[in-house]
PDB file of N, CA and C in Angstrom:
ATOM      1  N   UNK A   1     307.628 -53.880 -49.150  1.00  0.00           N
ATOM      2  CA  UNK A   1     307.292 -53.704 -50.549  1.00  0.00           C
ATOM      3  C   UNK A   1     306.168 -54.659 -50.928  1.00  0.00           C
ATOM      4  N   UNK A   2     304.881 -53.966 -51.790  1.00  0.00           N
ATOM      5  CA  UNK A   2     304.427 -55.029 -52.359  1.00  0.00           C
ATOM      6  C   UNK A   2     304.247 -55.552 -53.447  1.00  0.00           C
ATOM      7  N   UNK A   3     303.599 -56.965 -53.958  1.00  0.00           N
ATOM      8  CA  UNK A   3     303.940 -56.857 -55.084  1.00  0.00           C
ATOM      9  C   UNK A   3     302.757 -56.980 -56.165  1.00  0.00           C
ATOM     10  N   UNK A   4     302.806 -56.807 -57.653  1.00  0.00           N
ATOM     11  CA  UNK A   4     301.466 -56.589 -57.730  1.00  0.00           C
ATOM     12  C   UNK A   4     300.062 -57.556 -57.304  1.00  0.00           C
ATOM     13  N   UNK A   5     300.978 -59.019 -57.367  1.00  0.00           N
ATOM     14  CA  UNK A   5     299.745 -59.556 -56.893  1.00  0.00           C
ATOM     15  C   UNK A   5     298.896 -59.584 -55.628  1.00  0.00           C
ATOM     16  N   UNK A   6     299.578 -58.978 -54.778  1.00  0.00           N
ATOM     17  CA  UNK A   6     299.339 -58.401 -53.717  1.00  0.00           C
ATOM     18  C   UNK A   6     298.340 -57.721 -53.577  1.00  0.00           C
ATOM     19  N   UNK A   7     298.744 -56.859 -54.060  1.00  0.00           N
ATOM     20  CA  UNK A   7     297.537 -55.201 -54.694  1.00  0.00           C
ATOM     21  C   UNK A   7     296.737 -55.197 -55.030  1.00  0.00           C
ATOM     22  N   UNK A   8     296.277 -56.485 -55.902  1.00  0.00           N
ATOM     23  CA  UNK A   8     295.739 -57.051 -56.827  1.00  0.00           C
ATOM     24  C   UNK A   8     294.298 -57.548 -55.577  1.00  0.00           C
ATOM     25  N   UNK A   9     294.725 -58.159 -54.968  1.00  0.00           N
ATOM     26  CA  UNK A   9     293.689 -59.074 -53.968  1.00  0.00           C
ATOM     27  C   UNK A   9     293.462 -57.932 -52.558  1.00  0.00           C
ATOM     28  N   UNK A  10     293.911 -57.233 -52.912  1.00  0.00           N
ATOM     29  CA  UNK A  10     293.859 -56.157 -51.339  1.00  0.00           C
ATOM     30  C   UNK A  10     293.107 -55.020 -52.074  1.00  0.00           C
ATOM     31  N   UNK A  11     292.891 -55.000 -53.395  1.00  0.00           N
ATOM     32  CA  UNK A  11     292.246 -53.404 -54.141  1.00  0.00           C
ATOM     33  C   UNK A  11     290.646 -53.020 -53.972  1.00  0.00           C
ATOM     34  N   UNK A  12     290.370 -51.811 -53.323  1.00  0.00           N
ATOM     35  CA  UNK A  12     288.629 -52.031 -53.259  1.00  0.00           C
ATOM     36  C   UNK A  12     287.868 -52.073 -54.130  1.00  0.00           C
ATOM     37  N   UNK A  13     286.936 -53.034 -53.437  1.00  0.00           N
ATOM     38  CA  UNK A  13     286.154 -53.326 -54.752  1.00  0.00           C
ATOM     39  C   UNK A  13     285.049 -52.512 -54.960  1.00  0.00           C
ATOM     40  N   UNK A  14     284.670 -52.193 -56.186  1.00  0.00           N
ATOM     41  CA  UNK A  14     283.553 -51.376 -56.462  1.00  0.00           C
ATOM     42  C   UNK A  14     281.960 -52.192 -56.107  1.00  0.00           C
ATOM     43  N   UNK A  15     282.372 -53.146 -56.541  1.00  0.00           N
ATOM     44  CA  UNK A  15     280.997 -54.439 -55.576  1.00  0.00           C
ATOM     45  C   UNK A  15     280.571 -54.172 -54.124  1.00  0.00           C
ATOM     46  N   UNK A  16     281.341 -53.818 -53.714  1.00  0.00           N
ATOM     47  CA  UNK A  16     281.261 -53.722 -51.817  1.00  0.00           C
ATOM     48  C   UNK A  16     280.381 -52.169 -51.550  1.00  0.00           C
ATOM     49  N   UNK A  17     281.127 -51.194 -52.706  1.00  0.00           N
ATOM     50  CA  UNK A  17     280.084 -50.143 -52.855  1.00  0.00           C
ATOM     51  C   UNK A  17     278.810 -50.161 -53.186  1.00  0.00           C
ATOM     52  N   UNK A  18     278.686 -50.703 -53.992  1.00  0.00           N
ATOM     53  CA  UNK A  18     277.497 -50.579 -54.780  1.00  0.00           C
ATOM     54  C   UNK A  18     276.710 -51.713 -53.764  1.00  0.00           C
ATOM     55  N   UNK A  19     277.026 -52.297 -52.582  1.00  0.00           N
ATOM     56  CA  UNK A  19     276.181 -53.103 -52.450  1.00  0.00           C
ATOM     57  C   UNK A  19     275.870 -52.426 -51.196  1.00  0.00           C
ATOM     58  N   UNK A  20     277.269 -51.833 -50.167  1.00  0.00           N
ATOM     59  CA  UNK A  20     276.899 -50.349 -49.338  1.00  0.00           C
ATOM     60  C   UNK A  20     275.850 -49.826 -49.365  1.00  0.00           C
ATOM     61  N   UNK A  21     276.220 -48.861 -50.611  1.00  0.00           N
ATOM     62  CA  UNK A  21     275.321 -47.830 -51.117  1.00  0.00           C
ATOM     63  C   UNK A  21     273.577 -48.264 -51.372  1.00  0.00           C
ATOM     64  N   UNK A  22     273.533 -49.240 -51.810  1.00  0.00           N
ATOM     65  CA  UNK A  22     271.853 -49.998 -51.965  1.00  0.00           C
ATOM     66  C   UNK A  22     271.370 -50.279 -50.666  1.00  0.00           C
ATOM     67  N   UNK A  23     272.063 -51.139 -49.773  1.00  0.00           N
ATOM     68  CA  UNK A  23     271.376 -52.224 -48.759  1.00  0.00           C
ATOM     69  C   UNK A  23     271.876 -50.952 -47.817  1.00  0.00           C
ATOM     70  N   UNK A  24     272.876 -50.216 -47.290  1.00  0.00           N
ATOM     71  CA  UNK A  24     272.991 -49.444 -45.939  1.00  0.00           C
ATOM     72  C   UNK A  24     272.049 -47.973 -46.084  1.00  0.00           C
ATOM     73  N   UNK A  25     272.491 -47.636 -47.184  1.00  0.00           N
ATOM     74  CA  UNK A  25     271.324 -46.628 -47.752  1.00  0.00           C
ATOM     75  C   UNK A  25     269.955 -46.808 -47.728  1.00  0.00           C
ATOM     76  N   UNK A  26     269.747 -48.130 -47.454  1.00  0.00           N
ATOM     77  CA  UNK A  26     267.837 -48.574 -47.480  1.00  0.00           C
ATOM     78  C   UNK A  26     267.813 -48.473 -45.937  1.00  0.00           C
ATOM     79  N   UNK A  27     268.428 -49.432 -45.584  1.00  0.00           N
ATOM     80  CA  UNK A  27     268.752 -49.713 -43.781  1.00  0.00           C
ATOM     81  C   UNK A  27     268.689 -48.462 -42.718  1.00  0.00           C
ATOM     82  N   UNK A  28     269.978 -47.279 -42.945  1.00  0.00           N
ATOM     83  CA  UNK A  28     269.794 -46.147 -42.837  1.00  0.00           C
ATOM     84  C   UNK A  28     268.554 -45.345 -43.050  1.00  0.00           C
ATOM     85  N   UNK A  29     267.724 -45.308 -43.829  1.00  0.00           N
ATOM     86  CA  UNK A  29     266.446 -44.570 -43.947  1.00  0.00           C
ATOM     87  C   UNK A  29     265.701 -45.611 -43.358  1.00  0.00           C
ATOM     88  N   UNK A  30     265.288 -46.303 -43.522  1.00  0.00           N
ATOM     89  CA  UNK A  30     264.124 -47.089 -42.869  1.00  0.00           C
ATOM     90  C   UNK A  30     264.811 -47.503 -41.238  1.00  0.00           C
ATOM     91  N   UNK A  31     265.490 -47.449 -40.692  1.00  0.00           N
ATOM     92  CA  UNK A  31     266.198 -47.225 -38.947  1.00  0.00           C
ATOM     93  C   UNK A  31     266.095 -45.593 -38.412  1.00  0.00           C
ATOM     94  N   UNK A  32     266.408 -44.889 -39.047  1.00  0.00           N
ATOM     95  CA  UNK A  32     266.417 -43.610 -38.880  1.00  0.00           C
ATOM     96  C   UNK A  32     264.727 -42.548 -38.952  1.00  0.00           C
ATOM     97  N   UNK A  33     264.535 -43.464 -40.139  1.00  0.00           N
ATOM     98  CA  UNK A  33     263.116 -42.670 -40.373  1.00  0.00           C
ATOM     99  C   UNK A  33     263.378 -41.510 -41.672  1.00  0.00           C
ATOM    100  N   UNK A  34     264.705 -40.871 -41.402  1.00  0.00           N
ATOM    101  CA  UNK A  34     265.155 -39.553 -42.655  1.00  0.00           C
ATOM    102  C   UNK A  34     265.181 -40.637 -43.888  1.00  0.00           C
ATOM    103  N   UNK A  35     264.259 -40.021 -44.853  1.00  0.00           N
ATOM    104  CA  UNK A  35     265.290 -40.514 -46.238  1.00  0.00           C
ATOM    105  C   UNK A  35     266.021 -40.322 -46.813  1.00  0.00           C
ATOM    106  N   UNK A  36     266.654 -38.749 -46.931  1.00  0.00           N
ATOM    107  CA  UNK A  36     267.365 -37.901 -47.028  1.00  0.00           C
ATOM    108  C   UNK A  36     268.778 -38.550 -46.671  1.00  0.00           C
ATOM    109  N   UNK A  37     268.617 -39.142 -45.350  1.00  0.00           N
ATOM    110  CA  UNK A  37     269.726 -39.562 -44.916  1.00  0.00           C
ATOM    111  C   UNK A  37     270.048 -40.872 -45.522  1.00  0.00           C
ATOM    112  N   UNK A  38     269.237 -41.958 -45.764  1.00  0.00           N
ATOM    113  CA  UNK A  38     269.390 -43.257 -46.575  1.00  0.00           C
ATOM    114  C   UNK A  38     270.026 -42.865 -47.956  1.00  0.00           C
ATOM    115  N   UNK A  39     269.287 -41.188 -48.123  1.00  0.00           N
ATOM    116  CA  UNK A  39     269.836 -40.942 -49.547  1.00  0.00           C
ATOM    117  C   UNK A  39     271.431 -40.737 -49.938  1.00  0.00           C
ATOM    118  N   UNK A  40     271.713 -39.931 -48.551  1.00  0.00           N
ATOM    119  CA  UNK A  40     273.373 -39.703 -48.554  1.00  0.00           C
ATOM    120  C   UNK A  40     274.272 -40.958 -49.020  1.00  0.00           C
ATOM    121  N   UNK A  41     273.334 -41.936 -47.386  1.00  0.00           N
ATOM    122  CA  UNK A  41     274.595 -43.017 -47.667  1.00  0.00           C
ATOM    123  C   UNK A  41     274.438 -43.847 -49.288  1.00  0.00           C
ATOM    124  N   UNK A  42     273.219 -43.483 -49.882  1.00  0.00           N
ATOM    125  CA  UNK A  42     273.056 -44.355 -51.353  1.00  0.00           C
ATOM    126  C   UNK A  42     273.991 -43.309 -52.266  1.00  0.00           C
ATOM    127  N   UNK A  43     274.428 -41.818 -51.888  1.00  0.00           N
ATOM    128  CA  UNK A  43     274.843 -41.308 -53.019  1.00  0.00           C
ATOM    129  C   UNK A  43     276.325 -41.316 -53.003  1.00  0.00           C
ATOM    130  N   UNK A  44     277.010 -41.468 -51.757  1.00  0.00           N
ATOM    131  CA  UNK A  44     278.035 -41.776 -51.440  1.00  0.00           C
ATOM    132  C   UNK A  44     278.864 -42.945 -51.788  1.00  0.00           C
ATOM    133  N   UNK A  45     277.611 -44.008 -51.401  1.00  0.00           N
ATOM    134  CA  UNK A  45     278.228 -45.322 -51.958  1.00  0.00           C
ATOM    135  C   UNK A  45     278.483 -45.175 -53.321  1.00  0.00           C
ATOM    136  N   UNK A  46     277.639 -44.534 -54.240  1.00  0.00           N
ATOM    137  CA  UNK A  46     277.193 -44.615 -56.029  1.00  0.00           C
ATOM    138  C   UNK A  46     278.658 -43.811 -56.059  1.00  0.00           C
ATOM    139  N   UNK A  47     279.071 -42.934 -55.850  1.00  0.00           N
ATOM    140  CA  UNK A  47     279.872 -41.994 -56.137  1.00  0.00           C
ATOM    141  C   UNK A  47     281.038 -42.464 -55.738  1.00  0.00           C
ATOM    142  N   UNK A  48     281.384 -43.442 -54.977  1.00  0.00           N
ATOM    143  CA  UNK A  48     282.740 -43.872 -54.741  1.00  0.00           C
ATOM    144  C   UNK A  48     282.987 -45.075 -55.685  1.00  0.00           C
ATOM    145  N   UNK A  49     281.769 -45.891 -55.877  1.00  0.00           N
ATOM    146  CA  UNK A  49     282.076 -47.055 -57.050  1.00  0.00           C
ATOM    147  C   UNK A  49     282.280 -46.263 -58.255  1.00  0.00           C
ATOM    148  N   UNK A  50     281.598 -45.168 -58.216  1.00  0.00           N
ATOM    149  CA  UNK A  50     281.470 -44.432 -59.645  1.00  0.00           C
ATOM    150  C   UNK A  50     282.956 -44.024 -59.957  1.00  0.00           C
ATOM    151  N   UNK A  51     283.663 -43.592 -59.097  1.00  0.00           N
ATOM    152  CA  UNK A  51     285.342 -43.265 -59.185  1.00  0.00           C
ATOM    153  C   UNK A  51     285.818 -44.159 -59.439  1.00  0.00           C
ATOM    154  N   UNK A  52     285.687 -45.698 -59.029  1.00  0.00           N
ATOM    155  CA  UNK A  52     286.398 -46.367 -59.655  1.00  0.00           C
ATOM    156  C   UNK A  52     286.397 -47.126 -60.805  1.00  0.00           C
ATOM    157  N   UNK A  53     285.070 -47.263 -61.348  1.00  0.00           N
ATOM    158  CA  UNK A  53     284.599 -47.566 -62.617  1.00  0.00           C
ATOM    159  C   UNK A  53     285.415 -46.715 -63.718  1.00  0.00           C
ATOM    160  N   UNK A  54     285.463 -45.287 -63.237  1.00  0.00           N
ATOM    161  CA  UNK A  54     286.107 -44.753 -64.252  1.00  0.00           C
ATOM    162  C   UNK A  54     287.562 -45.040 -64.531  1.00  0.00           C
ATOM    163  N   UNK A  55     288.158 -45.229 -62.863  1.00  0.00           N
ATOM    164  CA  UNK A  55     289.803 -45.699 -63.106  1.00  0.00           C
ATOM    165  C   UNK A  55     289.717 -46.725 -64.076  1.00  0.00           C
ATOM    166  N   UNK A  56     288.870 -47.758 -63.862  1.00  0.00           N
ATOM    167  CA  UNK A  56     289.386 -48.944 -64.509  1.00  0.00           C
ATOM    168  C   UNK A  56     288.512 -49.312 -65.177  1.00  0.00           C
ATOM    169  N   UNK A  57     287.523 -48.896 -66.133  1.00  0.00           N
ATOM    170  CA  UNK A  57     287.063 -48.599 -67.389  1.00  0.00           C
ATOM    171  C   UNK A  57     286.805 -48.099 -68.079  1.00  0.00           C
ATOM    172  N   UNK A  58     286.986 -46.898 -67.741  1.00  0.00           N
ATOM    173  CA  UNK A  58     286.685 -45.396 -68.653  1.00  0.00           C
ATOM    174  C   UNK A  58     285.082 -44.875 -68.450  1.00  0.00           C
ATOM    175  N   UNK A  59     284.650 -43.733 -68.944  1.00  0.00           N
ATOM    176  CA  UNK A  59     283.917 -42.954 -68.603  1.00  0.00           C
ATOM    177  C   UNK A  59     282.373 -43.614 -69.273  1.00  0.00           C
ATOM    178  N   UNK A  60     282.490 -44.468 -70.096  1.00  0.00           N
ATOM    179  CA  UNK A  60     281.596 -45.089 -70.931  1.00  0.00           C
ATOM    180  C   UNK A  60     280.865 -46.094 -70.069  1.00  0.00           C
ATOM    181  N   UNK A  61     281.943 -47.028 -69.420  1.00  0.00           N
ATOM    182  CA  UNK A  61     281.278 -48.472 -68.854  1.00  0.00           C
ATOM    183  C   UNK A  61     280.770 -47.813 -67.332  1.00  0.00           C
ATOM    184  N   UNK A  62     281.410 -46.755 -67.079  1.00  0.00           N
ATOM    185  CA  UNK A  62     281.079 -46.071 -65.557  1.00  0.00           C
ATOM    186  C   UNK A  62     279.857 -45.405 -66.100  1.00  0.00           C
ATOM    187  N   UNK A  63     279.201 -44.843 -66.816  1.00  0.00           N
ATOM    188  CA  UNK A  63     277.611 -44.106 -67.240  1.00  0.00           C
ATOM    189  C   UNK A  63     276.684 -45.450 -67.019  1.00  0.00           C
ATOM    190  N   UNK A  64     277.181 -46.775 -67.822  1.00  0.00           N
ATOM    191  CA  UNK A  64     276.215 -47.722 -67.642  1.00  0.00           C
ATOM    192  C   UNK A  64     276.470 -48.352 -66.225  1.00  0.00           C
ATOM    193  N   UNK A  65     277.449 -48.703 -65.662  1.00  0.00           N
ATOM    194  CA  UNK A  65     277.532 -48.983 -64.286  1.00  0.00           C
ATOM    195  C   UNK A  65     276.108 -48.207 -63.381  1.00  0.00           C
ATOM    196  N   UNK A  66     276.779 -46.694 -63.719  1.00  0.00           N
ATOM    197  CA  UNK A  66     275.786 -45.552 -62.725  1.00  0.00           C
ATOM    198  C   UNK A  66     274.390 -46.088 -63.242  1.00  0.00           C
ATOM    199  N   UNK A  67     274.188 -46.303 -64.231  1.00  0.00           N
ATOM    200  CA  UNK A  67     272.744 -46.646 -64.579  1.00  0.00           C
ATOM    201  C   UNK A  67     272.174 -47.748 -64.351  1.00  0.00           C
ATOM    202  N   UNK A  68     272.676 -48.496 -64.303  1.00  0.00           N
ATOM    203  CA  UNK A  68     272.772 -50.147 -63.435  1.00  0.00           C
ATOM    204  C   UNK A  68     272.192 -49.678 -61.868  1.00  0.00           C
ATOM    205  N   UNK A  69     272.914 -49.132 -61.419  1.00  0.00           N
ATOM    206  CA  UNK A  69     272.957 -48.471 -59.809  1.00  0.00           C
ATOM    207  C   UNK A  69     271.602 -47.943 -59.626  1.00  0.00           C
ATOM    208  N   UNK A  70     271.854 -46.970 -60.331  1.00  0.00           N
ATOM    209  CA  UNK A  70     270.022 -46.151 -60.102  1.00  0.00           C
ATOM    210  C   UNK A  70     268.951 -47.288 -60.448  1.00  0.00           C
ATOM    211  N   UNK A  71     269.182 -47.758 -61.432  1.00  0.00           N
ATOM    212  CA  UNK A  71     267.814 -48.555 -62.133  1.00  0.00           C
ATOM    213  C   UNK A  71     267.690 -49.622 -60.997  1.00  0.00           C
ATOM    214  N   UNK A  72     269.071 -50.108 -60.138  1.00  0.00           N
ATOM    215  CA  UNK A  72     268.713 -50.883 -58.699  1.00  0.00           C
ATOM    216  C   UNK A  72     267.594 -50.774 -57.786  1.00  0.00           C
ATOM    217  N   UNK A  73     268.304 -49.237 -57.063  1.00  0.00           N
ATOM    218  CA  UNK A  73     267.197 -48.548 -56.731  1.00  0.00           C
ATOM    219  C   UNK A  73     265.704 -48.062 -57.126  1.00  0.00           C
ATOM    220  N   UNK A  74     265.657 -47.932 -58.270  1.00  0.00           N
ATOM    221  CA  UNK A  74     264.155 -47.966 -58.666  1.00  0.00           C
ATOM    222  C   UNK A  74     263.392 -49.145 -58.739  1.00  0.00           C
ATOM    223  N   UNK A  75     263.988 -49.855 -59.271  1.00  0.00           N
ATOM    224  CA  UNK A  75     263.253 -51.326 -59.304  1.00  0.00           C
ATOM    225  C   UNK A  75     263.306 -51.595 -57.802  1.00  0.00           C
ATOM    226  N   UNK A  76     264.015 -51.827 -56.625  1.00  0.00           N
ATOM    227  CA  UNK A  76     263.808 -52.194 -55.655  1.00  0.00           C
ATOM    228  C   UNK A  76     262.402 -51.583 -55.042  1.00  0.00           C
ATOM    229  N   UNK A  77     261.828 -50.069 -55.114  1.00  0.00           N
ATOM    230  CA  UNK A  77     260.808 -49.629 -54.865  1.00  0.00           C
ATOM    231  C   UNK A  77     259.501 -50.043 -55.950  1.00  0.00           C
ATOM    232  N   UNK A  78     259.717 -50.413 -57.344  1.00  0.00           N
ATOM    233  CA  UNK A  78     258.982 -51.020 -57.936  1.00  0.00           C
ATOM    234  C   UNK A  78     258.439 -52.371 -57.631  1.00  0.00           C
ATOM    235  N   UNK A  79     259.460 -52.975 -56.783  1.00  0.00           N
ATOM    236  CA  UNK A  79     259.065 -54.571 -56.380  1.00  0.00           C
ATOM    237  C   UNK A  79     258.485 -54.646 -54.987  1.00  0.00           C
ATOM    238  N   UNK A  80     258.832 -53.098 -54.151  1.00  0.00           N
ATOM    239  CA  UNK A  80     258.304 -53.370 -52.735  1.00  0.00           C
ATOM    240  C   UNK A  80     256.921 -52.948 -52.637  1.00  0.00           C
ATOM    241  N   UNK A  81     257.017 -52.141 -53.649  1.00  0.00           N
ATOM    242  CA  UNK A  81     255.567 -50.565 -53.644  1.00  0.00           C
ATOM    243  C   UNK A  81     254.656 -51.123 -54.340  1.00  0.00           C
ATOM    244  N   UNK A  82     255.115 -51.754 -55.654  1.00  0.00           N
ATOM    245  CA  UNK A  82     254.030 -51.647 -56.880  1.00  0.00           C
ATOM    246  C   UNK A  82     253.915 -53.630 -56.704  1.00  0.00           C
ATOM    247  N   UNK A  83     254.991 -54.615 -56.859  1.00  0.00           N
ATOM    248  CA  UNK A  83     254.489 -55.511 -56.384  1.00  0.00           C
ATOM    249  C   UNK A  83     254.182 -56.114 -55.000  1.00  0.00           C
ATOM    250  N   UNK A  84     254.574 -56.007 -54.206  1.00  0.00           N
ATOM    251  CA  UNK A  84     253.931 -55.686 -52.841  1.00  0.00           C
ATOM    252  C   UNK A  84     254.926 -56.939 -52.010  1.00  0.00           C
ATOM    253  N   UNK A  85     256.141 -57.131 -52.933  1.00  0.00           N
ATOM    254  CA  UNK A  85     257.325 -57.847 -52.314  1.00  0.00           C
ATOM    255  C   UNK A  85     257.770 -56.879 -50.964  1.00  0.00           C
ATOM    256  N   UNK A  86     258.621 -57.785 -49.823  1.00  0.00           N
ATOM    257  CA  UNK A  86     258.782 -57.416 -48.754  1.00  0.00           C
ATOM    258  C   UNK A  86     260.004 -56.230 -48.678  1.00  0.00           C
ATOM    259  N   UNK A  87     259.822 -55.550 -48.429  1.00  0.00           N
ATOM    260  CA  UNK A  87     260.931 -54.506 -48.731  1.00  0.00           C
ATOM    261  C   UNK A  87     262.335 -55.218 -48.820  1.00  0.00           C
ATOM    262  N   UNK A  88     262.852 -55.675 -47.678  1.00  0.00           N
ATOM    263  CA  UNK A  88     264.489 -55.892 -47.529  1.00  0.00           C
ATOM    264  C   UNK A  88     264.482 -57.071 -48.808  1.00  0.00           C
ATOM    265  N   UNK A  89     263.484 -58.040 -48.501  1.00  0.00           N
ATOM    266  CA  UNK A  89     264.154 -58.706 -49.903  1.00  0.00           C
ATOM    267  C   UNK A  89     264.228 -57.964 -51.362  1.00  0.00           C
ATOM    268  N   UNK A  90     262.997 -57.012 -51.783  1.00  0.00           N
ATOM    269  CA  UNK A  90     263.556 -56.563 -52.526  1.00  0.00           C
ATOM    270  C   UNK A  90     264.933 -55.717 -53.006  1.00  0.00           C
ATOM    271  N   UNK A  91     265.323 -55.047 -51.883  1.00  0.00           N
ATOM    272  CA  UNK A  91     266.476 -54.260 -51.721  1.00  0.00           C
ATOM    273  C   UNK A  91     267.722 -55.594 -51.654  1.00  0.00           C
ATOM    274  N   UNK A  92     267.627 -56.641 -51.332  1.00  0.00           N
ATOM    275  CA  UNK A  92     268.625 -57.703 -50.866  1.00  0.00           C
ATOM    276  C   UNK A  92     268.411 -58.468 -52.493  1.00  0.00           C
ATOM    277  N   UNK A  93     267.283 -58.722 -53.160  1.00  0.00           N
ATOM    278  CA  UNK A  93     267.674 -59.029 -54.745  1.00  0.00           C
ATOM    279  C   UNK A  93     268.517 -57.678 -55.737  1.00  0.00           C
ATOM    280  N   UNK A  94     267.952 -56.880 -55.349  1.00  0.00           N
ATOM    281  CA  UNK A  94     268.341 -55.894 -56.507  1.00  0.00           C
ATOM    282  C   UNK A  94     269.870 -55.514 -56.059  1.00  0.00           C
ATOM    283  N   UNK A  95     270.467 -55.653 -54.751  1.00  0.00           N
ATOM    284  CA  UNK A  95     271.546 -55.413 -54.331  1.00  0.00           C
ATOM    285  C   UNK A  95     272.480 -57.119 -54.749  1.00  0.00           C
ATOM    286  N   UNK A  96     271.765 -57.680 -54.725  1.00  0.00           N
ATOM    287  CA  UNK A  96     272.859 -58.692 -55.542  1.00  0.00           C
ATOM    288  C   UNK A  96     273.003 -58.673 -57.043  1.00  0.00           C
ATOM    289  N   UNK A  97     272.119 -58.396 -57.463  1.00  0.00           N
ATOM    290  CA  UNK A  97     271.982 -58.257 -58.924  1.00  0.00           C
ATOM    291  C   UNK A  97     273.307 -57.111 -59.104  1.00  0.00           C
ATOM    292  N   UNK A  98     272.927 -55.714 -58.549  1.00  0.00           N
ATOM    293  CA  UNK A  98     273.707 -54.820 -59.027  1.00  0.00           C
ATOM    294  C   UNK A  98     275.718 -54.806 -58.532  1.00  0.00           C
ATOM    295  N   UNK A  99     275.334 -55.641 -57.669  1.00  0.00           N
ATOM    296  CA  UNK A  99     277.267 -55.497 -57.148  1.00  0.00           C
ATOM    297  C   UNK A  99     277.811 -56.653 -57.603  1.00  0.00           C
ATOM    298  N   UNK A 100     276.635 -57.711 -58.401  1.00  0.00           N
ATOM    299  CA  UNK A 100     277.523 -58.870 -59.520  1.00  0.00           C
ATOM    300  C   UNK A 100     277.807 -58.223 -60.046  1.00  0.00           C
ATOM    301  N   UNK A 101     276.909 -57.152 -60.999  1.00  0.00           N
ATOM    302  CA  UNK A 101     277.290 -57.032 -62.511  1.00  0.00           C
ATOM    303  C   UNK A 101     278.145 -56.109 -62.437  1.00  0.00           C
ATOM    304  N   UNK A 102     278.380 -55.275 -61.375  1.00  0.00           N
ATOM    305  CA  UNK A 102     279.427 -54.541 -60.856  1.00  0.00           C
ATOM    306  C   UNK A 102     280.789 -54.977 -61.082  1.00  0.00           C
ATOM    307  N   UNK A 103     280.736 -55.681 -60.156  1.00  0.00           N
ATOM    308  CA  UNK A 103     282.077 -57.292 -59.911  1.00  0.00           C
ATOM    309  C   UNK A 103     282.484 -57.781 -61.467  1.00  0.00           C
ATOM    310  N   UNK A 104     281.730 -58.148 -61.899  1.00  0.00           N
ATOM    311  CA  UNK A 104     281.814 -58.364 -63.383  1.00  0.00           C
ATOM    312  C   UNK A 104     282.686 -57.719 -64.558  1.00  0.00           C
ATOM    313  N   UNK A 105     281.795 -56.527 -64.253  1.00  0.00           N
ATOM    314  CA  UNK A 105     282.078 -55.806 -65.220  1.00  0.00           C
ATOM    315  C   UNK A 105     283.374 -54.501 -65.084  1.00  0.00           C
ATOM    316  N   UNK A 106     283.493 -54.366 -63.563  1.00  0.00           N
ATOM    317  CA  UNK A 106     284.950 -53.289 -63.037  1.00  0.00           C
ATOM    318  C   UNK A 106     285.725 -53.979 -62.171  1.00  0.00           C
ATOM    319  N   UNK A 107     285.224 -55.031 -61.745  1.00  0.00           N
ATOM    320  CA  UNK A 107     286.146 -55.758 -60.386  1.00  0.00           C
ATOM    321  C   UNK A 107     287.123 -56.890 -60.632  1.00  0.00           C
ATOM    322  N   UNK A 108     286.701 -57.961 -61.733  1.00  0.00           N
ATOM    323  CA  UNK A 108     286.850 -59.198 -61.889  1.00  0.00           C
ATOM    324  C   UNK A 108     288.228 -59.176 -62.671  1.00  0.00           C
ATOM    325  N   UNK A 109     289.203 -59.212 -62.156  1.00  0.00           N
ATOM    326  CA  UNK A 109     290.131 -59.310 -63.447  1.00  0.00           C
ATOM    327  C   UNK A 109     289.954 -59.455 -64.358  1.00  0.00           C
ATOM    328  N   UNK A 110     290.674 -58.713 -65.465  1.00  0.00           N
ATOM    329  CA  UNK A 110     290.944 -59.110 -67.332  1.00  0.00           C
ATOM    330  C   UNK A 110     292.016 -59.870 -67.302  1.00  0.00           C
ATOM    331  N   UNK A 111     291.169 -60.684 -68.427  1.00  0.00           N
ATOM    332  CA  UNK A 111     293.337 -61.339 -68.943  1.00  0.00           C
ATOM    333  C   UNK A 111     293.699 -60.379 -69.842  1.00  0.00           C
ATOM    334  N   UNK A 112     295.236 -60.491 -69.509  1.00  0.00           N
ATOM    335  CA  UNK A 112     296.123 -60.025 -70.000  1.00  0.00           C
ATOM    336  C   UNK A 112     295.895 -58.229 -69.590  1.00  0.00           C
ATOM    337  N   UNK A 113     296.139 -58.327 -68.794  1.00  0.00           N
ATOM    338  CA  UNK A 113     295.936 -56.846 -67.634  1.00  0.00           C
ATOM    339  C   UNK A 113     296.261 -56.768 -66.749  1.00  0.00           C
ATOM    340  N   UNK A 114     297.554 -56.081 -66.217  1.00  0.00           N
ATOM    341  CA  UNK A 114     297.919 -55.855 -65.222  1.00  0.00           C
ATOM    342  C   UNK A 114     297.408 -55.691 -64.238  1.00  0.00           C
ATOM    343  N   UNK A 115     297.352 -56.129 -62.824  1.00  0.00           N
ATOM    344  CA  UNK A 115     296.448 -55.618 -61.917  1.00  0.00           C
ATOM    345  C   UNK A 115     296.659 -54.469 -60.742  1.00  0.00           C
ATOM    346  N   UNK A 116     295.954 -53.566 -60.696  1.00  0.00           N
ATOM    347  CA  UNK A 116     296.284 -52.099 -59.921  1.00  0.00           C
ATOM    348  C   UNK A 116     295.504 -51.766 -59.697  1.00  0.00           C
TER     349      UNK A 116
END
């Protein structure tokens, strides 16, 4: 049996996605060569944090989450393309940026909130 605090420290985190989905999704296309395919693993990752944003904040904080996510990805090509920053670091800032505020904002415990 477990118990909730258990559950609590063992539950996936939507951070680990969203940071997946950015940095393996870049990795994947630029190793492979497909972008298509970088794209999967970026839409996959987005779409599994995106499920859980909604469990555990409703449909509101999961739209700005998703928009957090994308606007990652764009800015990461804005900082590699247009300022002429090195690709992985840009993808390695914008991927910390986005699976804090992730962490933050769906991951981090509330007080006075059960944890599940």
């Amino acid at each position: 049996m477990t118990t909730s605090l258990t559950r609590a420290r063992t539950r996936l985190s939507s951070a680990v996605l969203v940071a997946v989905g950015l940095a393996a999704g870049f990795g994947v296309a630029q190793g492979t060569g497909i972008r298509a395919l970088g794209g999967a693993v970026f839409l996959a990752g987005g779409l599994g944090a995106a499920h859980l944003w909604v469990q555990r904040r409703g449909w509101a904080v999961a739209l700005g989450l998703a928009a957090s996510y994308v606007g990652a990805f764009v800015l990461a090509h804005v900082l590699a393309l247009g300022v002429g920053m090195a690709s992985w670091l840009a993808v390695g800032l914008v991927t910390l940026a986005a699976a804090g505020v992730s962490y933050a904002v769906a991951d981090r415990p509330q007080p006075g909130r059960l944890a599940g």
